[in-house]
Protein backbone atom coordinates (compact mmCIF):
# COMPACT_ATOMS: atom_id res chain seq x y z
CA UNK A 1 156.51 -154.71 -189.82
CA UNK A 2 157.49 -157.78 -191.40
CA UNK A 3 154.91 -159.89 -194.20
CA UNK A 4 156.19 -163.17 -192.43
CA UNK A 5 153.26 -163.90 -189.99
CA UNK A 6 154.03 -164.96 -185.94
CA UNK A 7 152.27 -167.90 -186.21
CA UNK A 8 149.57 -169.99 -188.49
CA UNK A 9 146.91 -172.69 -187.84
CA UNK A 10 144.85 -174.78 -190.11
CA UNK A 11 141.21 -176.23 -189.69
CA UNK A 12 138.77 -178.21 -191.02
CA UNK A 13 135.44 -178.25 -189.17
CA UNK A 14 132.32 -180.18 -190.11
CA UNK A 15 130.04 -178.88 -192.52
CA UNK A 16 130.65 -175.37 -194.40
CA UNK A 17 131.81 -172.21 -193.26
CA UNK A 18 131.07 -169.25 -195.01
CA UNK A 19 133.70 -166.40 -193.84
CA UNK A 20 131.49 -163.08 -195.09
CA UNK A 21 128.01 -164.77 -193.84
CA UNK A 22 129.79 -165.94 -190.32
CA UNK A 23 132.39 -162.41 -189.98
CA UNK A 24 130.17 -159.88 -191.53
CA UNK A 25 128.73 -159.34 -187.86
CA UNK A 26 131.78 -158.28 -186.37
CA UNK A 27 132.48 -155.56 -189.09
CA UNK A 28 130.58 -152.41 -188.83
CA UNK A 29 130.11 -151.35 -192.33
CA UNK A 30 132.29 -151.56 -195.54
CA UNK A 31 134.64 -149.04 -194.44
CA UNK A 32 135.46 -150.26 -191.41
CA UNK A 33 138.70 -149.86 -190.50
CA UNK A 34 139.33 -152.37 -188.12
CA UNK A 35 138.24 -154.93 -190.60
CA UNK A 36 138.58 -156.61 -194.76
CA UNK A 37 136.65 -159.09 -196.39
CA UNK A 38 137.28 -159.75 -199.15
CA UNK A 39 136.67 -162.93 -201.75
CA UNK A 40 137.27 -166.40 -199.75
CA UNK A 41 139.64 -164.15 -196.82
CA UNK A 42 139.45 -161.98 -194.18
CA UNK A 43 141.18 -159.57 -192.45
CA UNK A 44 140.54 -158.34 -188.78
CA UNK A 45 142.78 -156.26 -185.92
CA UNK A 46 141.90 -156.48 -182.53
CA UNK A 47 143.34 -155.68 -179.11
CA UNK A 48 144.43 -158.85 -176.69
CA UNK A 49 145.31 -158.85 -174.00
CA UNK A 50 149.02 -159.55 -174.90
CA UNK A 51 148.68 -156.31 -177.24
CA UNK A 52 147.36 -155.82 -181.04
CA UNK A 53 147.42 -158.62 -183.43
CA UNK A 54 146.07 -158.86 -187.17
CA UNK A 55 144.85 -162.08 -188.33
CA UNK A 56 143.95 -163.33 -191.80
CA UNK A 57 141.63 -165.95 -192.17
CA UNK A 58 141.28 -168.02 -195.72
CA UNK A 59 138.89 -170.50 -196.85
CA UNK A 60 140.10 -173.35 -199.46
CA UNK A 61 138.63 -176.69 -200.76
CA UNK A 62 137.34 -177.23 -197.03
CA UNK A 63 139.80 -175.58 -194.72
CA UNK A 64 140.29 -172.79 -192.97
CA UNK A 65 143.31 -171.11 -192.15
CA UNK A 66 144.78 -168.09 -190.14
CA UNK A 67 147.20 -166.17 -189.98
CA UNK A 68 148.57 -164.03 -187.26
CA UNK A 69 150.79 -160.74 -186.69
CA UNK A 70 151.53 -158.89 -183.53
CA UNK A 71 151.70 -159.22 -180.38
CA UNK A 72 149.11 -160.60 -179.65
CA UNK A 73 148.85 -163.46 -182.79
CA UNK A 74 149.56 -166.12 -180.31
CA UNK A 75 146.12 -165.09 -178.77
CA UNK A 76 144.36 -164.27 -181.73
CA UNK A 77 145.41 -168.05 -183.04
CA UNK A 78 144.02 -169.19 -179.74
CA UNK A 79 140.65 -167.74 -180.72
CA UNK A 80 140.77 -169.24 -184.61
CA UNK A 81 137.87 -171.81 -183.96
CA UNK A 82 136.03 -169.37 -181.69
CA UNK A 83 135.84 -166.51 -184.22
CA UNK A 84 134.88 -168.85 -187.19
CA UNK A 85 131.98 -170.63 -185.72
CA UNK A 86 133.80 -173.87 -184.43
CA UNK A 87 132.21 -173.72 -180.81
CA UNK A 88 128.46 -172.84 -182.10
CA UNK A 89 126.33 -175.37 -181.01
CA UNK A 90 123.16 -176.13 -183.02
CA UNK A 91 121.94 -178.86 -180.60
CA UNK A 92 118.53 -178.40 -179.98
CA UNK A 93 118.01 -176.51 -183.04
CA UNK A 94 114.75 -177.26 -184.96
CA UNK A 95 113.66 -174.98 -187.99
CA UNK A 96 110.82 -176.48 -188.56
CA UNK A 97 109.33 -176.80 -192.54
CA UNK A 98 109.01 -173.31 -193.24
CA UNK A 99 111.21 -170.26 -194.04
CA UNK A 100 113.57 -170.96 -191.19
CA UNK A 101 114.17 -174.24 -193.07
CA UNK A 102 114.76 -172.94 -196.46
CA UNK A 103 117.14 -169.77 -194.75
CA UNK A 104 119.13 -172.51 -193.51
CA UNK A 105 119.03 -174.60 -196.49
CA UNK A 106 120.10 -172.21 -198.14
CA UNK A 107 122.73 -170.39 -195.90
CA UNK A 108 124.98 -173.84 -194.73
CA UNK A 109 127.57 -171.58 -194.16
CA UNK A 110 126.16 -168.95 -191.93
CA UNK A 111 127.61 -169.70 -188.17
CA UNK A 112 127.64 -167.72 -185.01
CA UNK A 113 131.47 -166.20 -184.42
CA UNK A 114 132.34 -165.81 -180.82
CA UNK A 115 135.39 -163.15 -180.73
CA UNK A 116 135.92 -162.78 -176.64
CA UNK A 117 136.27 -159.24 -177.29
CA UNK A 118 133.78 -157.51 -175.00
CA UNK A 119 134.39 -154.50 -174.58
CA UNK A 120 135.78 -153.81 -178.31
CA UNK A 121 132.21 -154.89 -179.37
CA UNK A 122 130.58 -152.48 -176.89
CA UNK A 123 131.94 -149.75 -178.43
CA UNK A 124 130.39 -149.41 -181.30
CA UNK A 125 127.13 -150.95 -180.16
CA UNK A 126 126.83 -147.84 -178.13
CA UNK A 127 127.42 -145.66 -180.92
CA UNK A 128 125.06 -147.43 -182.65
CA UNK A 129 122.25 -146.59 -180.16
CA UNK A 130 119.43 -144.60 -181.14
CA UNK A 131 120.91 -143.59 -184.74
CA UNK A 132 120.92 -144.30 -188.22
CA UNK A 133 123.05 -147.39 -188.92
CA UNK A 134 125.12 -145.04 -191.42
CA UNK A 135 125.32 -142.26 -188.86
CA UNK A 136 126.71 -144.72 -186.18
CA UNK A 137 129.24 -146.32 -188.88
CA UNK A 138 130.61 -142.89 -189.73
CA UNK A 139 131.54 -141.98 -186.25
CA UNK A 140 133.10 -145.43 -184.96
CA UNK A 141 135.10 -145.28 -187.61
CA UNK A 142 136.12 -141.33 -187.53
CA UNK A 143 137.17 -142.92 -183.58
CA UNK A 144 139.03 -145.74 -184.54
CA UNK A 145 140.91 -143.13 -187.02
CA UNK A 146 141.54 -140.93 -184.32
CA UNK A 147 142.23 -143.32 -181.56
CA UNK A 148 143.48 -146.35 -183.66
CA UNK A 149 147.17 -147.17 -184.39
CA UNK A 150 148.36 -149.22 -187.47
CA UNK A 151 147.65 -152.89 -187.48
CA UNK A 152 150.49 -155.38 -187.13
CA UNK A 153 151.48 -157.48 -190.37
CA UNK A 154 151.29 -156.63 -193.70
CA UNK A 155 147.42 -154.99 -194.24
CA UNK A 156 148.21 -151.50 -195.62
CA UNK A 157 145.41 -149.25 -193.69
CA UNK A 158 144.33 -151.59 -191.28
CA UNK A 159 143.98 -149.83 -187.48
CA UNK A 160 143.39 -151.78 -184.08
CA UNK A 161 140.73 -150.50 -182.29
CA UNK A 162 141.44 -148.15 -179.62
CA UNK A 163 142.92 -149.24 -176.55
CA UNK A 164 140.32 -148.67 -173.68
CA UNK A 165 142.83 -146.18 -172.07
CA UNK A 166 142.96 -144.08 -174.81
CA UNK A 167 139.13 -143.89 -174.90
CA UNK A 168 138.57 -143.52 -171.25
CA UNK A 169 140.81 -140.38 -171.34
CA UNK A 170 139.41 -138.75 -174.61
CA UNK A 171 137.29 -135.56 -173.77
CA UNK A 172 133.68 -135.15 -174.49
CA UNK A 173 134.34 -132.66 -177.27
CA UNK A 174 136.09 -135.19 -178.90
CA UNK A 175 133.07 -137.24 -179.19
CA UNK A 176 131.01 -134.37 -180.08
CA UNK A 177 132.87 -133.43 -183.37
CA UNK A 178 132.71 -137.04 -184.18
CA UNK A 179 129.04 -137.02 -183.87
CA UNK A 180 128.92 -139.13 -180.72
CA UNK A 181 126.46 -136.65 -177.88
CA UNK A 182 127.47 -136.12 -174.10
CA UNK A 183 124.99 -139.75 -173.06
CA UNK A 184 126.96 -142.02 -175.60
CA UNK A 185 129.98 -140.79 -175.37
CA UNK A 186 130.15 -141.13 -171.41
CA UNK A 187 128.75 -144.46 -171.43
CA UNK A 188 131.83 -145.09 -174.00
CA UNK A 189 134.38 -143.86 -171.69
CA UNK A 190 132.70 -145.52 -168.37
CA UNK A 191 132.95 -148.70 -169.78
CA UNK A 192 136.50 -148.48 -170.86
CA UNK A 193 137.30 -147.83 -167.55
CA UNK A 194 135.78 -151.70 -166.62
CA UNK A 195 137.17 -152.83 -169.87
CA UNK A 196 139.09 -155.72 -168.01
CA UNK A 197 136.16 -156.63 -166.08
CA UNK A 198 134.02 -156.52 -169.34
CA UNK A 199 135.87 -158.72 -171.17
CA UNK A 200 135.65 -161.37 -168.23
CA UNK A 201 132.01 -161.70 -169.57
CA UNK A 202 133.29 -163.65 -172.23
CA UNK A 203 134.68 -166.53 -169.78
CA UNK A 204 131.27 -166.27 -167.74
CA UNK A 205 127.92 -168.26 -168.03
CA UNK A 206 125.51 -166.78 -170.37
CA UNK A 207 123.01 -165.44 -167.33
CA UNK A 208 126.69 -163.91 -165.15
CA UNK A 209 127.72 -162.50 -168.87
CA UNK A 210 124.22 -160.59 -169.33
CA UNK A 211 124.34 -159.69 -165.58
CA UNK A 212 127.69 -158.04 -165.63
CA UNK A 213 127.11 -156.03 -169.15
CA UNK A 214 123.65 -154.83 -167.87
CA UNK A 215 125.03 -153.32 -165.16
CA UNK A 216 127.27 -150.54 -166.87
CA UNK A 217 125.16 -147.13 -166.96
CA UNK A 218 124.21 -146.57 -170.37
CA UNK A 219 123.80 -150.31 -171.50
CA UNK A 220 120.31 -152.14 -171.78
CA UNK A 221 118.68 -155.33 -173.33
CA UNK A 222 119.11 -153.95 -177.19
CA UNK A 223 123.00 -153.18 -176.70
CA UNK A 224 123.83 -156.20 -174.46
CA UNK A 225 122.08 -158.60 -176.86
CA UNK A 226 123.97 -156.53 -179.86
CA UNK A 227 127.53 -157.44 -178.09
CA UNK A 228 126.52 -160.82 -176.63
CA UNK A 229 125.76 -162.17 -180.06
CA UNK A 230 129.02 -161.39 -181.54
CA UNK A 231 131.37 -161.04 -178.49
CA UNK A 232 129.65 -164.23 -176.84
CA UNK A 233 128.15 -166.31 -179.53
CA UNK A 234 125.25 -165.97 -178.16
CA UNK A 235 122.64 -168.29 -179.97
CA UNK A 236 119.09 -166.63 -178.46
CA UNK A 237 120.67 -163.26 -178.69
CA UNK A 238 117.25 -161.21 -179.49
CA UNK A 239 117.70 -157.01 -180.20
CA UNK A 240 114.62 -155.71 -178.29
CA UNK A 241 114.15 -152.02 -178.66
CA UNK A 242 115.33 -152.52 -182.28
CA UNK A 243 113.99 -150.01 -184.64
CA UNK A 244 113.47 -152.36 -187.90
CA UNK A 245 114.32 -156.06 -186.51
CA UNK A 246 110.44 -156.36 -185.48
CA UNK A 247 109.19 -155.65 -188.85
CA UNK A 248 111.84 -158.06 -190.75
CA UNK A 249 110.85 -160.87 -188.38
CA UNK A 250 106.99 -160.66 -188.46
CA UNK A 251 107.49 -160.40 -191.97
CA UNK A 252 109.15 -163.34 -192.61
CA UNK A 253 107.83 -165.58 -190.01
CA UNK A 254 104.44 -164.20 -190.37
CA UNK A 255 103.63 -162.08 -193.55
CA UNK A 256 103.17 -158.89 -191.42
CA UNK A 257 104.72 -155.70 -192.82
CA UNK A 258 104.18 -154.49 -189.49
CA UNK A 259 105.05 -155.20 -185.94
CA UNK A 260 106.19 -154.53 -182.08
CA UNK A 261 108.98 -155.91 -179.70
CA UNK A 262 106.23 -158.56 -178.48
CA UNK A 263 104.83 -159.62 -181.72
CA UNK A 264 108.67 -160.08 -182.63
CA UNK A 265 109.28 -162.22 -179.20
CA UNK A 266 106.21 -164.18 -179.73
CA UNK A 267 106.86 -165.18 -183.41
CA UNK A 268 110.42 -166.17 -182.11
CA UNK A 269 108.70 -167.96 -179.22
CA UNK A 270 108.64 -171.63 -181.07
CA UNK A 271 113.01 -170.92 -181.55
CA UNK A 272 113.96 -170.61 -177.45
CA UNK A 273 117.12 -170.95 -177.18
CA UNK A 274 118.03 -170.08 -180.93
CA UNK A 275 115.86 -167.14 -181.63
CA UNK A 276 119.51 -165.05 -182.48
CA UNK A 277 120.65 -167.87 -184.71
CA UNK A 278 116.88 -167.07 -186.32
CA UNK A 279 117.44 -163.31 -186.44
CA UNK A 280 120.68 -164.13 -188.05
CA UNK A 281 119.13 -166.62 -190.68
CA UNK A 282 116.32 -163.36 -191.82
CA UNK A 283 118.49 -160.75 -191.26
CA UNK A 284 121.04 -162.00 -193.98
CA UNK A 285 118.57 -164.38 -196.81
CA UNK A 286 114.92 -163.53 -195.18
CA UNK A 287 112.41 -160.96 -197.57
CA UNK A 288 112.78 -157.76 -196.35
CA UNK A 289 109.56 -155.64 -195.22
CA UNK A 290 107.75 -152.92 -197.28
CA UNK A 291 108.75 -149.64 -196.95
CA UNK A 292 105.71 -147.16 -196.55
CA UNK A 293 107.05 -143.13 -196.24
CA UNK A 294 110.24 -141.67 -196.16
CA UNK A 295 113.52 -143.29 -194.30
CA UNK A 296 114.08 -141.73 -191.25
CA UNK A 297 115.89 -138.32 -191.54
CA UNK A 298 119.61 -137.99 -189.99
CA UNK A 299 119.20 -135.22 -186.58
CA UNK A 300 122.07 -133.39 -185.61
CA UNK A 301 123.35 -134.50 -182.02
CA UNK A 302 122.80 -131.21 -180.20
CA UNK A 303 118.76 -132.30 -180.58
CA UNK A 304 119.67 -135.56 -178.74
């Protein structure tokens, strides 16, 4: 494949953009395959729906650029302002005086990314369900490894993210010996078979969006809030049924080490409308909880 990209854009959008704080939702974990970031660039490969593309995106002196690769670049160029935070919409916003006003002091550059890619955000969101974080990063990527193909452009190691017909076909087994159990792994493959229909979401209202994600088998309020946030841009995004987002927002909101999905809600309460952008804000500068006993133990998948 040749270095010279298919096409570039340039931007300059008001106020700072910081590409790790703003992109670092859509990767799952350093090694992800699908994704680089790297000082002021970043890398991603995705699936459009004119085929793969690669895209590099660079920060300088107050402008952003991207490149593009593939067949799909023209698409993925389409998307530029999208995925960097050019559409997110603060209006309405307050922090107040407190911490959510020194996060954001501090973080200028954190935006909300909209990528359009529904269903190649529900993937690993399923994965992710009910598991360690490092558990859930280890299989998606053994999948994209197995299911994957090279990215366009010049990225040496960089895969696209399986195709949804390659995952809809792929045998339970399959799953299994990537550490994925019989419940994940069909709710993996169902949803690749409405993969066209899923990403549709991302051209739907916010309510239509939640509506259409909620009703694939397997998917609930934690994993459609998990893809609307980064798939959608969704600003009041909130992960109920989270395992440690409760305790890192009554924490820094409130001072509690400890807490439950309503204390969370009700601390967030004040934020309608922007409790994700919130979530966001603690979740990358906010203090983090105490830590009383041991971290939870890894379980083999055969107990699930």
């Amino acid at each position: 494949m040749s270095a010279r990209p298919a096409g570039r854009r340039r931007l300059r959008l008001a106020g700072p953009v910081d590409l790790r704080l703003t992109l670092g939702a859509v990767r799952r974990g350093r090694g992800d395959p699908t994704m680089r970031i790297g000082p002021g660039e970043v890398w991603r490969a995705t699936r459009t729906a004119d085929g793969p593309a690669t895209a590099r995106v660079t920060a300088s002196g107050g402008e952003l650029a991207m490149e593009a690769w593939g067949p799909g670049a023209e698409r993925a160029l389409d998307g530029f302002e999208a995925l960097v935070g050019g559409l997110d919409d603060e209006r309405g916003f307050d922090p107040g005086t407190g911490v959510v006003a020194e996060l954001r002091r501090r973080l200028p550059g954190l935006r909300l990314c909209r990528t359009g890619a529904v269903f190649e955000a529900l993937v690993p969101t399923v994965i992710e369900q009910k598991v360690t974080g490092h558990e859930a990063r280890r299989s998606y990527h053994g999948l994209v490894r197995r299911l994957g193909e090279p990215a366009p452009g010049p990225c040496a190691g960089l895969l696209v993210p399986p195709a949804a017909e390659a995952v809809a076909r792929t045998p339970s087994w399959v799953f299994h010996r990537l550490g994925v159990e019989r419940r994940r792994a069909d709710t993996v493959r169902v949803a690749a078979t409405y993969a066209r229909r899923l990403d549709e979401a991302a051209s739907l209202g916010r309510d239509e969006a939640y509506r259409r994600l909620l009703a694939l088998p397997g998917v609930g309020p934690w994993t459609a809030a998990e893809v609307a946030m980064v798939a959608l841009g969704d600003a009041d995004a909130v992960s109920v049924g989270d395992f440690h987002l409760p305790d890192h927002v009554a924490f820094a909101l409130a001072g509690e080490a400890r807490a439950d999905d309503a204390r969370m809600l009700e601390l967030l309460e004040p934020y309608q409308g922007h409790r994700g952008r919130v979530v966001r804000l603690i979740m990358a500068g906010g203090p983090a909880p105490p830590r009383f006993g041991p971290r939870m133990a890894l379980n083999p998948i055969a107990a699930l």
